[in-house]
PDB file of N, CA and C in Angstrom:
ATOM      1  N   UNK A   1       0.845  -1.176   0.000  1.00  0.00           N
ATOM      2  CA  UNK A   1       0.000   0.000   0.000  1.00  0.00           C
ATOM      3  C   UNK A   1       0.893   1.243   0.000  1.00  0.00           C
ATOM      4  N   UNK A   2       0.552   2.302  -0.904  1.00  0.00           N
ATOM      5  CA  UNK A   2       1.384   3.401  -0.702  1.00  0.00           C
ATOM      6  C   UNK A   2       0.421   4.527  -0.475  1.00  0.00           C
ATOM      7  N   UNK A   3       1.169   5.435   0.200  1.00  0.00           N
ATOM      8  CA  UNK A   3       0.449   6.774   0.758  1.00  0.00           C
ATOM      9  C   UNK A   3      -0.371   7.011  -0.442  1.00  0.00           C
ATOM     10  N   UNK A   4       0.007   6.814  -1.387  1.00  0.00           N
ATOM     11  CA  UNK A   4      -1.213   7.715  -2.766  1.00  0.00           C
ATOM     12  C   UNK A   4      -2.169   6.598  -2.908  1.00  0.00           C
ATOM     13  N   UNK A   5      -2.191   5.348  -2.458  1.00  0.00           N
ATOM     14  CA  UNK A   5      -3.660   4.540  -2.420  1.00  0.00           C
ATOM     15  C   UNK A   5      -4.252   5.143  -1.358  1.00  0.00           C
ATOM     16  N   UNK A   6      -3.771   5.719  -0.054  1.00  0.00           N
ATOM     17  CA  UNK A   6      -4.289   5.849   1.059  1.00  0.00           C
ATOM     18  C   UNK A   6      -4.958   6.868   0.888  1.00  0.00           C
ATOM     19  N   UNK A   7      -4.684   7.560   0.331  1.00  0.00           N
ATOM     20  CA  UNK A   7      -4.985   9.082   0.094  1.00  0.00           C
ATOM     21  C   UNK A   7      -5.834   9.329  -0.870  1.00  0.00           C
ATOM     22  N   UNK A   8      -6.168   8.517  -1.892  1.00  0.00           N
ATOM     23  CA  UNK A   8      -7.316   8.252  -2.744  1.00  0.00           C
ATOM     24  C   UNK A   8      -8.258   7.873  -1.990  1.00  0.00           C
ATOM     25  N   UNK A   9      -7.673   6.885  -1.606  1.00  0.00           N
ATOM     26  CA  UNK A   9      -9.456   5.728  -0.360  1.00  0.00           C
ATOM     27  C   UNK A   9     -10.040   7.055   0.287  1.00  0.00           C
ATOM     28  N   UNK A  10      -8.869   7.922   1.533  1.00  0.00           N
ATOM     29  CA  UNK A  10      -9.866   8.415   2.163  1.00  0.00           C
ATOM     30  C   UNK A  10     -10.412   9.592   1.292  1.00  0.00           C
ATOM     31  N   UNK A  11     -10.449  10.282   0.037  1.00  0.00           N
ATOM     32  CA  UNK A  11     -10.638  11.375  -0.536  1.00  0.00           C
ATOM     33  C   UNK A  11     -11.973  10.633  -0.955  1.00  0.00           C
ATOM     34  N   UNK A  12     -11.991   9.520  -1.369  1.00  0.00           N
ATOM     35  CA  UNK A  12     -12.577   8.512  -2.061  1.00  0.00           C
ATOM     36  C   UNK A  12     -14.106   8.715  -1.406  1.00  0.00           C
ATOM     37  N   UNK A  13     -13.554   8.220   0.703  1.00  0.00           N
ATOM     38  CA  UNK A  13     -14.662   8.120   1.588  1.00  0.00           C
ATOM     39  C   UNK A  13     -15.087   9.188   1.798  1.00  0.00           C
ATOM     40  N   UNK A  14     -14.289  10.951   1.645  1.00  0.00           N
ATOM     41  CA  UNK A  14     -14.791  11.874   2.127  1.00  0.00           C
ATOM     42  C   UNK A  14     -16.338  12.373   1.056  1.00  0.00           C
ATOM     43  N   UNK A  15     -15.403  12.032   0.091  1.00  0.00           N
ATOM     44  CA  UNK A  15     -16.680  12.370  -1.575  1.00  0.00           C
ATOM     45  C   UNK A  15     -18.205  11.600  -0.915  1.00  0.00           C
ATOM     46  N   UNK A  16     -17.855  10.723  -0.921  1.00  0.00           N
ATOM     47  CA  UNK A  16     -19.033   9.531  -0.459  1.00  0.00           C
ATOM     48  C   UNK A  16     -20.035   9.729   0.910  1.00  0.00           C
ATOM     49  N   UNK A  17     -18.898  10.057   1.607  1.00  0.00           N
ATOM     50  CA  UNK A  17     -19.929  10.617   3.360  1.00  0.00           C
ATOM     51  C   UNK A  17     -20.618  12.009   2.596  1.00  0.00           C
ATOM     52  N   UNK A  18     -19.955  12.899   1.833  1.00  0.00           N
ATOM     53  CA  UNK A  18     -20.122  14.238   1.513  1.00  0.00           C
ATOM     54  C   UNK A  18     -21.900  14.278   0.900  1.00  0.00           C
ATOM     55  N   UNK A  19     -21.198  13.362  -0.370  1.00  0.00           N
ATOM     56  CA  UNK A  19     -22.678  13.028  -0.991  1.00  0.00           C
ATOM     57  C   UNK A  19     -24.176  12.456  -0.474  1.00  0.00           C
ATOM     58  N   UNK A  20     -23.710  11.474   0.720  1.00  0.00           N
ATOM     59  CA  UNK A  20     -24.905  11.031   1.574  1.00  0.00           C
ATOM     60  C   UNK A  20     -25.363  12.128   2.039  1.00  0.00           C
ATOM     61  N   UNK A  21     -24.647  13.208   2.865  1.00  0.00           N
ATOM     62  CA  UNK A  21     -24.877  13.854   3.787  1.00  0.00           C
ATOM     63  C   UNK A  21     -25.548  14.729   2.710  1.00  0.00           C
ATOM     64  N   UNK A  22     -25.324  14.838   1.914  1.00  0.00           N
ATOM     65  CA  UNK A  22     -26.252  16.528   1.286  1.00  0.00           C
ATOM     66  C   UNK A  22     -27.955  15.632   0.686  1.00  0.00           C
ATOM     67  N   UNK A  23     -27.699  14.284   0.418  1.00  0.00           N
ATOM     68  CA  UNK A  23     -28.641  13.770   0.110  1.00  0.00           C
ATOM     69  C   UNK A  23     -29.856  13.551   1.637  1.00  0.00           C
ATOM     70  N   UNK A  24     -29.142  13.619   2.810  1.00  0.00           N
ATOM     71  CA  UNK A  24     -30.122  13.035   3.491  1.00  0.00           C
ATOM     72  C   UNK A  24     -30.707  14.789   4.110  1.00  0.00           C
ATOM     73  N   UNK A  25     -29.575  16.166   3.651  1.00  0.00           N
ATOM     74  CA  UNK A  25     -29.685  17.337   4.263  1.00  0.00           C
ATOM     75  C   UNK A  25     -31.258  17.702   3.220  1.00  0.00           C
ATOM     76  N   UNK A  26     -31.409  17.538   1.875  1.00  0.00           N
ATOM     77  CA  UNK A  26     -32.215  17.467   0.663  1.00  0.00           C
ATOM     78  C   UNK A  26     -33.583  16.828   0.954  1.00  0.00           C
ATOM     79  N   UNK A  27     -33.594  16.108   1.523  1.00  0.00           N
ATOM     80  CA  UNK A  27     -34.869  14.966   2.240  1.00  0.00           C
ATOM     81  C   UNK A  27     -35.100  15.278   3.332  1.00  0.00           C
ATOM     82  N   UNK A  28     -34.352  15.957   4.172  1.00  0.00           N
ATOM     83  CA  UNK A  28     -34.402  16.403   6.019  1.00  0.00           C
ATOM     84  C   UNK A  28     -35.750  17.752   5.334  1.00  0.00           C
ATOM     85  N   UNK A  29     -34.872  18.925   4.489  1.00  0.00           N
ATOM     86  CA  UNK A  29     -35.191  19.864   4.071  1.00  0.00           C
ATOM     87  C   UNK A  29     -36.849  19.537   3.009  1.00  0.00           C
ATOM     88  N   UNK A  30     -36.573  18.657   2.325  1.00  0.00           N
ATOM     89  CA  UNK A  30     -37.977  18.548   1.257  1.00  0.00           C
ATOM     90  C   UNK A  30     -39.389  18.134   2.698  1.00  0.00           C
ATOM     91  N   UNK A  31     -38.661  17.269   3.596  1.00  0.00           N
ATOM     92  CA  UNK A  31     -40.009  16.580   4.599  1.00  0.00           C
ATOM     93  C   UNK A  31     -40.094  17.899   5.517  1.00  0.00           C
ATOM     94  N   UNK A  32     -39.254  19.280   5.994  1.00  0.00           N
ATOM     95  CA  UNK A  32     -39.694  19.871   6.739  1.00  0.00           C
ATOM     96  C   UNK A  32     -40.661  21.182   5.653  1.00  0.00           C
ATOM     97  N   UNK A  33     -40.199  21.330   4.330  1.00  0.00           N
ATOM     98  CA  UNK A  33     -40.653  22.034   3.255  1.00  0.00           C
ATOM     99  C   UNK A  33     -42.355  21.599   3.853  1.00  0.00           C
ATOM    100  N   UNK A  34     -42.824  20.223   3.382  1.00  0.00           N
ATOM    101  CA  UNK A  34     -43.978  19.671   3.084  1.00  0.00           C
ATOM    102  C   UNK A  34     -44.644  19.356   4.275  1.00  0.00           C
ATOM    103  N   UNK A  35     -44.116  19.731   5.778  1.00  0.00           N
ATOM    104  CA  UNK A  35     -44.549  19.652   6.736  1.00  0.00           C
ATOM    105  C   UNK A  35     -45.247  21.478   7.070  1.00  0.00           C
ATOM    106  N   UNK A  36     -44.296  22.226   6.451  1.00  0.00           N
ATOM    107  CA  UNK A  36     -44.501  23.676   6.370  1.00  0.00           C
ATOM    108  C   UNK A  36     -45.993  23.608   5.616  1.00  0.00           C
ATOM    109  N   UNK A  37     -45.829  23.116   4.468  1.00  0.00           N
ATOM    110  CA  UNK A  37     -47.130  23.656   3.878  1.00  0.00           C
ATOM    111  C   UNK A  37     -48.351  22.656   4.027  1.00  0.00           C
ATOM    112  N   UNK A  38     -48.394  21.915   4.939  1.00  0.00           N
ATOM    113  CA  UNK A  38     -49.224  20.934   5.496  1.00  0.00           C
ATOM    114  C   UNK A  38     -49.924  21.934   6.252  1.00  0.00           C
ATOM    115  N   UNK A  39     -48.705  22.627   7.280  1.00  0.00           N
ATOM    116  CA  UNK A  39     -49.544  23.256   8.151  1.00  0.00           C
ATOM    117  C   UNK A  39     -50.259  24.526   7.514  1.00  0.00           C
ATOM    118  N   UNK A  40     -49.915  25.305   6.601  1.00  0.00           N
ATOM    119  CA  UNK A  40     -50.526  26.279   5.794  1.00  0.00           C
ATOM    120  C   UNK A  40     -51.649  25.916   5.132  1.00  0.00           C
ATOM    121  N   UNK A  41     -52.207  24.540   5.000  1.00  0.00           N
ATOM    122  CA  UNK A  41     -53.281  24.426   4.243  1.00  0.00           C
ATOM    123  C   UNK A  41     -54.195  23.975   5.233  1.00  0.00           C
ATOM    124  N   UNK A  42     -53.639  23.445   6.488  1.00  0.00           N
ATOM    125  CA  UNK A  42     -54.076  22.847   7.738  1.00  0.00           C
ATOM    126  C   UNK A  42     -54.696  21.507   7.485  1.00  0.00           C
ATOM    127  N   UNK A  43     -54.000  21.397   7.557  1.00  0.00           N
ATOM    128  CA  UNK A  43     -53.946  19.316   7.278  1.00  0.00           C
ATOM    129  C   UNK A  43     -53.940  19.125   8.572  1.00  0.00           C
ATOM    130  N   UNK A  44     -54.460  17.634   9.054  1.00  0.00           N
ATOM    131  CA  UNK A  44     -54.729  16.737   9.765  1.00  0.00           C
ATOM    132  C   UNK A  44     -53.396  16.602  10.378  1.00  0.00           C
ATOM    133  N   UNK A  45     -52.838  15.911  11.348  1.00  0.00           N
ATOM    134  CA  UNK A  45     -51.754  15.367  11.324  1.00  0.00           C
ATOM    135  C   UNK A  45     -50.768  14.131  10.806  1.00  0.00           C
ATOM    136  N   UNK A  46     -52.263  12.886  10.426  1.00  0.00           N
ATOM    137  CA  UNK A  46     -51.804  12.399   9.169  1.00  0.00           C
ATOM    138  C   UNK A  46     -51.640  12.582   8.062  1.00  0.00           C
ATOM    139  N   UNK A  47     -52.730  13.528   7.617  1.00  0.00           N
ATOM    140  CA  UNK A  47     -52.143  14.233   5.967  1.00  0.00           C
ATOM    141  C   UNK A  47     -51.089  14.792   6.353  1.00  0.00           C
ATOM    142  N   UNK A  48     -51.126  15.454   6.715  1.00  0.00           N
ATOM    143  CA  UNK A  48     -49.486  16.172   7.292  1.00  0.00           C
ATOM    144  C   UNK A  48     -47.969  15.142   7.058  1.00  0.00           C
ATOM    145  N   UNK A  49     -48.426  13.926   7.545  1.00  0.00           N
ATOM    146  CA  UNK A  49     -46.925  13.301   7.179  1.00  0.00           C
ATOM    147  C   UNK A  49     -47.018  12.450   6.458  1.00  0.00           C
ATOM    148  N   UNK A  50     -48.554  12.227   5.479  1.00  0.00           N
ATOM    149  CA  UNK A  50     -48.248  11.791   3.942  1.00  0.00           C
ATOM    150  C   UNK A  50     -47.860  12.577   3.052  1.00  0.00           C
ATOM    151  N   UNK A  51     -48.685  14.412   3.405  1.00  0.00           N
ATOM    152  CA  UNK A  51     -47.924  15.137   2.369  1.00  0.00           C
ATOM    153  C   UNK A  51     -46.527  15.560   2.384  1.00  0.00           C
ATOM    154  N   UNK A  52     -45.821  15.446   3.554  1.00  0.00           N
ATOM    155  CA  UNK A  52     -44.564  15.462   3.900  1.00  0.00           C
ATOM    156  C   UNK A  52     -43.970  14.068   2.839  1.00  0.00           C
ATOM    157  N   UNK A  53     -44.093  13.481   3.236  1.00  0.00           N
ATOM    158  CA  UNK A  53     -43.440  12.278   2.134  1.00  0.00           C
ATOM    159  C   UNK A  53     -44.205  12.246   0.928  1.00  0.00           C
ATOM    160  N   UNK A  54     -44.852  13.122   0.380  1.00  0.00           N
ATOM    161  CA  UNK A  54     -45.168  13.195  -1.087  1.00  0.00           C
ATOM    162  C   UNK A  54     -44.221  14.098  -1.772  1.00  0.00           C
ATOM    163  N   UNK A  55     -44.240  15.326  -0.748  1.00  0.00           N
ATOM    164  CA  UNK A  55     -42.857  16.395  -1.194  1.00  0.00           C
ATOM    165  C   UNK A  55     -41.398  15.648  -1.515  1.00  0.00           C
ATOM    166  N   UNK A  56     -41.357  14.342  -0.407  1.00  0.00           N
ATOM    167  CA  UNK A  56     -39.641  14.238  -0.829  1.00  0.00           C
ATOM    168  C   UNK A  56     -39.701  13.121  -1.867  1.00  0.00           C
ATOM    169  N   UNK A  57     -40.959  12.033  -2.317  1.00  0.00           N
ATOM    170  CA  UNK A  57     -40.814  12.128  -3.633  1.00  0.00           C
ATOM    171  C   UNK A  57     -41.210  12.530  -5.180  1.00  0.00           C
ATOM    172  N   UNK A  58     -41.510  13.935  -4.545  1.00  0.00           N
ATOM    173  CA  UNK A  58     -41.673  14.727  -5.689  1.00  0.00           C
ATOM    174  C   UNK A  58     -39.869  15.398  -6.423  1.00  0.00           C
ATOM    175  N   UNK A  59     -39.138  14.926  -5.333  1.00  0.00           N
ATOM    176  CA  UNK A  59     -37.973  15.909  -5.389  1.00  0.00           C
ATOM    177  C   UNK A  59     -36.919  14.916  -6.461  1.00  0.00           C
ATOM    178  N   UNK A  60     -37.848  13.887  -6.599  1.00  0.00           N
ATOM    179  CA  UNK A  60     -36.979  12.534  -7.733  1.00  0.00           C
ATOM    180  C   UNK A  60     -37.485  12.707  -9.006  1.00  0.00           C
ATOM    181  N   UNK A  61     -38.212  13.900  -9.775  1.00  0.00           N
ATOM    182  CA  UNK A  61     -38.913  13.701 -10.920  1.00  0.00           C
ATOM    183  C   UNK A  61     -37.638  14.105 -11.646  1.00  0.00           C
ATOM    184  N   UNK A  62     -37.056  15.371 -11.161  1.00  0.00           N
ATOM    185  CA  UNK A  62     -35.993  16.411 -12.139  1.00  0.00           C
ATOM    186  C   UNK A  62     -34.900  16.648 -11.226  1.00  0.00           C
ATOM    187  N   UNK A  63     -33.829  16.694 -11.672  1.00  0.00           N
ATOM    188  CA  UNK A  63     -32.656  17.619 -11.173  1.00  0.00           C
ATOM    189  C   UNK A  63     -32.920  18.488 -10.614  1.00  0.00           C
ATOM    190  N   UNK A  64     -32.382  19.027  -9.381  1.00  0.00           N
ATOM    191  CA  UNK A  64     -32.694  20.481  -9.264  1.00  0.00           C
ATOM    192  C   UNK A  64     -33.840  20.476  -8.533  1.00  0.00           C
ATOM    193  N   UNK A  65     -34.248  21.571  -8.025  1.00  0.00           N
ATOM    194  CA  UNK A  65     -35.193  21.863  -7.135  1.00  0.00           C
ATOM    195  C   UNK A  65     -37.108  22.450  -7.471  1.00  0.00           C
ATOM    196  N   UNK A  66     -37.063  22.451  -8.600  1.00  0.00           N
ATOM    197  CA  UNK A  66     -37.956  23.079  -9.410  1.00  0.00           C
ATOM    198  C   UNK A  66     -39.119  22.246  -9.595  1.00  0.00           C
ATOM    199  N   UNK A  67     -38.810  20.539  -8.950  1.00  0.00           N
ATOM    200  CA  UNK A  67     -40.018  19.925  -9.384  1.00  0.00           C
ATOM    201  C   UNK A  67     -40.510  20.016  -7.867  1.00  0.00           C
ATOM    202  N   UNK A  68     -39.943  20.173  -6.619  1.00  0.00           N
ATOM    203  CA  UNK A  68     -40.643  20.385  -5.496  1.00  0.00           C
ATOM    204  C   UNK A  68     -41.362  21.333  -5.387  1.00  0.00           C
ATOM    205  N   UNK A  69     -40.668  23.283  -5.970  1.00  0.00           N
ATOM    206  CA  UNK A  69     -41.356  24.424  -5.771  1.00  0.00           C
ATOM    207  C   UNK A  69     -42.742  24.478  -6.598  1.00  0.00           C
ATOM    208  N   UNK A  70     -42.660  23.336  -8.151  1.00  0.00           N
ATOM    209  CA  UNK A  70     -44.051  23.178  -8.647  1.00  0.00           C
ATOM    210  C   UNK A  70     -45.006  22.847  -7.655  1.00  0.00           C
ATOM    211  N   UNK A  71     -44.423  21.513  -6.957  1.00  0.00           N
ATOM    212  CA  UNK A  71     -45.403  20.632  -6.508  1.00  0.00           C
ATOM    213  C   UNK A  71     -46.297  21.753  -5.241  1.00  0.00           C
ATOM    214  N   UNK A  72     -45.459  22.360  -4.133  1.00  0.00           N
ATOM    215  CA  UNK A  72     -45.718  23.059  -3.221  1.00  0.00           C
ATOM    216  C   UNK A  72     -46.724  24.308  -4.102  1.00  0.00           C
ATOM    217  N   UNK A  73     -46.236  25.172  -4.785  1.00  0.00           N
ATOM    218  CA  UNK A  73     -47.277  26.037  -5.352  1.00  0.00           C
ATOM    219  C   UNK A  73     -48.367  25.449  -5.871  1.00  0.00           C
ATOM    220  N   UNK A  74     -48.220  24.934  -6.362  1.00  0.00           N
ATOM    221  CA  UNK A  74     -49.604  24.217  -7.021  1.00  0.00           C
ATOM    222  C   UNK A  74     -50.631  23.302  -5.977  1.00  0.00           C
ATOM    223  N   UNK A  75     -50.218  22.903  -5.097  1.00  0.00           N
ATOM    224  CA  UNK A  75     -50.844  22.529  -4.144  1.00  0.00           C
ATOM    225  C   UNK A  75     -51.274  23.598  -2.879  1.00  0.00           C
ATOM    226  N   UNK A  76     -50.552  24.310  -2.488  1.00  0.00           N
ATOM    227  CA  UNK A  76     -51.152  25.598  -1.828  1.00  0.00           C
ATOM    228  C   UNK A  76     -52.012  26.749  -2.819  1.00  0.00           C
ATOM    229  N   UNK A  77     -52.081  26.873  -4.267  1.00  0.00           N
ATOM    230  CA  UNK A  77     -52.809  27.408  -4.986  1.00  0.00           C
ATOM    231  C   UNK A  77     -54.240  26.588  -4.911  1.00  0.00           C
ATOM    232  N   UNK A  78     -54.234  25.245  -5.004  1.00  0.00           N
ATOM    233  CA  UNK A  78     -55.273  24.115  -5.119  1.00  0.00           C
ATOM    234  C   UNK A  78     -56.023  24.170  -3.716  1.00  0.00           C
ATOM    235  N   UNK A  79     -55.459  24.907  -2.556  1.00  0.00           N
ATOM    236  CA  UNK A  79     -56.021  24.409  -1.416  1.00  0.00           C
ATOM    237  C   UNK A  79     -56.246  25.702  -0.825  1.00  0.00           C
ATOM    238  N   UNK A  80     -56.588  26.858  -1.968  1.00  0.00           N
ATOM    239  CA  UNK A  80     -57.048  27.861  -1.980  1.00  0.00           C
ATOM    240  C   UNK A  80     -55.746  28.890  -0.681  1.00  0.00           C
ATOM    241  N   UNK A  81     -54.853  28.376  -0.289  1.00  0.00           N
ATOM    242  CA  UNK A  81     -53.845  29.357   0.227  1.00  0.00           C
ATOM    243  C   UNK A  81     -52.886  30.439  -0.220  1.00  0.00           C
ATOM    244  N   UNK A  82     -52.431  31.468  -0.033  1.00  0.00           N
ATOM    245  CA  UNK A  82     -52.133  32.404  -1.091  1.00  0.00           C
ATOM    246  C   UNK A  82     -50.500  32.569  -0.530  1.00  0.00           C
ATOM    247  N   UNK A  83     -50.113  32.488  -1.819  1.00  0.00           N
ATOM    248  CA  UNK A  83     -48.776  31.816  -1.764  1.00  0.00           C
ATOM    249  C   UNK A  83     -47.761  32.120  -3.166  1.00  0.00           C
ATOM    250  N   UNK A  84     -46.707  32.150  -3.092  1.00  0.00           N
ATOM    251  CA  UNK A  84     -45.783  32.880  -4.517  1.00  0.00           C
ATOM    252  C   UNK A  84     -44.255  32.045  -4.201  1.00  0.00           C
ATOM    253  N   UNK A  85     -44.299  31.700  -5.737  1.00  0.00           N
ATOM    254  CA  UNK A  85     -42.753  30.947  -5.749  1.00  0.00           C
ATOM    255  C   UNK A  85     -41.760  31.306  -5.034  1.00  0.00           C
ATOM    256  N   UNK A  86     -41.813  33.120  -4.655  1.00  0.00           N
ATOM    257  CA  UNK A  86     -40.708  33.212  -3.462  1.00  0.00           C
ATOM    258  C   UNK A  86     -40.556  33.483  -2.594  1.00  0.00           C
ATOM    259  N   UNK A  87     -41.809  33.194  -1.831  1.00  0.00           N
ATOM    260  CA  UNK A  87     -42.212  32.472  -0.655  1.00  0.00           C
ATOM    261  C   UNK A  87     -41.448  31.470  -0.125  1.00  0.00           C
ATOM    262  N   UNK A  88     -42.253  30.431  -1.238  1.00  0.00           N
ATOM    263  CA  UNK A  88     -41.308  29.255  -1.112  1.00  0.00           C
ATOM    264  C   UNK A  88     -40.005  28.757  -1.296  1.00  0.00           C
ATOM    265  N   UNK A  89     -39.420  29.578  -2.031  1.00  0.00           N
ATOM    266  CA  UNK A  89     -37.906  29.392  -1.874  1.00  0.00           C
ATOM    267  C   UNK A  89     -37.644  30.127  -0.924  1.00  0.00           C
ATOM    268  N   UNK A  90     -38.100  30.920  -0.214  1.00  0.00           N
ATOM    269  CA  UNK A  90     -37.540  31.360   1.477  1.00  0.00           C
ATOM    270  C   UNK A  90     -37.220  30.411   2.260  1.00  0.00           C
ATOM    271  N   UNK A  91     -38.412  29.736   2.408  1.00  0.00           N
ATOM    272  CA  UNK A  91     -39.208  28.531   3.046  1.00  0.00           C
ATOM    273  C   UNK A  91     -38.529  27.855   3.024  1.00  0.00           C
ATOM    274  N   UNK A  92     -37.898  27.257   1.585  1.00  0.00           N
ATOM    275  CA  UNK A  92     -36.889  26.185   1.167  1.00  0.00           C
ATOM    276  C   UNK A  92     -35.692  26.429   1.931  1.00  0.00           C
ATOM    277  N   UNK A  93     -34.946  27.275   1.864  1.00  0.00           N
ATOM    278  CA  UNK A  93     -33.789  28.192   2.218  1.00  0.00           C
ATOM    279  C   UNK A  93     -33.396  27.925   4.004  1.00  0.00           C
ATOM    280  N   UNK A  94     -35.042  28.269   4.546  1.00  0.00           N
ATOM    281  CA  UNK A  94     -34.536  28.520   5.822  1.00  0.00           C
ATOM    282  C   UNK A  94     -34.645  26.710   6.229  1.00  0.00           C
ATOM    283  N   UNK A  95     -35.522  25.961   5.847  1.00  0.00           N
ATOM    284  CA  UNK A  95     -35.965  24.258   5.879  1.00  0.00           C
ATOM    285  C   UNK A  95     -34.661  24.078   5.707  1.00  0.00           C
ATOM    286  N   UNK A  96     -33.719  24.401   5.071  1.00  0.00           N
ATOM    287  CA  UNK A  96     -32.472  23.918   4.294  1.00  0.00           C
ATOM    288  C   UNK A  96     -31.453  23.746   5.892  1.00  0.00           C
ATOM    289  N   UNK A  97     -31.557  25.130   6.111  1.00  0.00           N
ATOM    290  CA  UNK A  97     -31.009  25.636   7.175  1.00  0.00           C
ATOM    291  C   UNK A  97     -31.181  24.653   8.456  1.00  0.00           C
ATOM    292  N   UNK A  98     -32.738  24.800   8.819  1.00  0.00           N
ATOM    293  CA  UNK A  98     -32.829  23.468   9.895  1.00  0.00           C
ATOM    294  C   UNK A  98     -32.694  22.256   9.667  1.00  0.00           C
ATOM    295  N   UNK A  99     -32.635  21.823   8.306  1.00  0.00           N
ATOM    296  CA  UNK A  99     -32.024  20.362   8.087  1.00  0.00           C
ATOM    297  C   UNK A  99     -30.943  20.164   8.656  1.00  0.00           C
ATOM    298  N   UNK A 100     -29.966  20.775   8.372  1.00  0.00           N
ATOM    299  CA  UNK A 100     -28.849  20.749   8.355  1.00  0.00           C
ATOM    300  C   UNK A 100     -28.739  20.514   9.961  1.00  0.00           C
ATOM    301  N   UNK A 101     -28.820  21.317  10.536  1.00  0.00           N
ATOM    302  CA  UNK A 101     -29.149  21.645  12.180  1.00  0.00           C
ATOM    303  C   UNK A 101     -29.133  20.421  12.647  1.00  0.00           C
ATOM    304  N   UNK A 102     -30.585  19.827  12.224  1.00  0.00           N
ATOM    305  CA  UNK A 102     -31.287  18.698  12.856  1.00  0.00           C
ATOM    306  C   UNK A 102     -30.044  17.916  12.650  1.00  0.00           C
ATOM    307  N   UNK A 103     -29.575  17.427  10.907  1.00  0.00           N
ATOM    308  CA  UNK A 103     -28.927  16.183  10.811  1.00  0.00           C
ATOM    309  C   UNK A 103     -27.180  16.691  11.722  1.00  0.00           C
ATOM    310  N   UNK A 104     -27.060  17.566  11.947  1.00  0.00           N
ATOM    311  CA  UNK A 104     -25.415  17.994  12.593  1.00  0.00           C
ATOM    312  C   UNK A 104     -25.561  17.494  14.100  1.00  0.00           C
ATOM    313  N   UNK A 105     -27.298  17.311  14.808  1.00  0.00           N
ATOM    314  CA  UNK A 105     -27.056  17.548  15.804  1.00  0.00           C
ATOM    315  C   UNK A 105     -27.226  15.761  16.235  1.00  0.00           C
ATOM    316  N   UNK A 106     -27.546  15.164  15.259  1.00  0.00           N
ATOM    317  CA  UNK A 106     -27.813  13.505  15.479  1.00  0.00           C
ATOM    318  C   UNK A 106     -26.404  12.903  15.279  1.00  0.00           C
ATOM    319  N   UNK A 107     -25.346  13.153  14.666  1.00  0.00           N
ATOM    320  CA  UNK A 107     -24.113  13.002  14.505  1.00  0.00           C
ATOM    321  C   UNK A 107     -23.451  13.013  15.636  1.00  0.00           C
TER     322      UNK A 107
END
């Protein structure tokens, strides 16, 4: 083994923890997104954490963030709540923020 295998592996493992971690920060953030606008339309507490897990797989249609901010506007438009795309990317932004929080503080 030489230092430059070693040094690949762990660059290797950091890429890999890196990538989980933004994937599970993305899903922390999409389920507190869809818990947000659960409560804005005033859902039940079980609709509440089906539409929470409808948001995070809405977030598998497209790259990018654009198929969640559809899903959320169009569903707070549908449920007669008054509401604007940048709103919700606030929303997104600060959700982002407490993801992160939450998943730093389970570590």
């Amino acid at each position: 083994m030489t230092m430059f295998d070693d040094r690949e592996r762990a660059f290797e493992a950091k890429f890999a923890h890196d990538e989980e971690m933004l994937f599970r920060v993305h899903a922390r953030r999409n389920r507190l997104l869809g818990q947000w606008a659960a409560d804005r339309m005033k859902l039940s507490p079980a609709e509440t954490e089906a539409y929470a897990k409808s948001v995070v797989q809405a977030d598998f249609e497209e790259t990018g963030d654009e198929d969640v901010i559809r899903k959320l506007l169009g569903d707070l438009i549908a449920a007669g709540v008054d509401s604007n795309e940048a709103e919700i990317r606030a929303a997104m932004d600060a959700k982002a923020i407490d993801a992160r929080r939450q998943l730093m503080g389970e570590v």
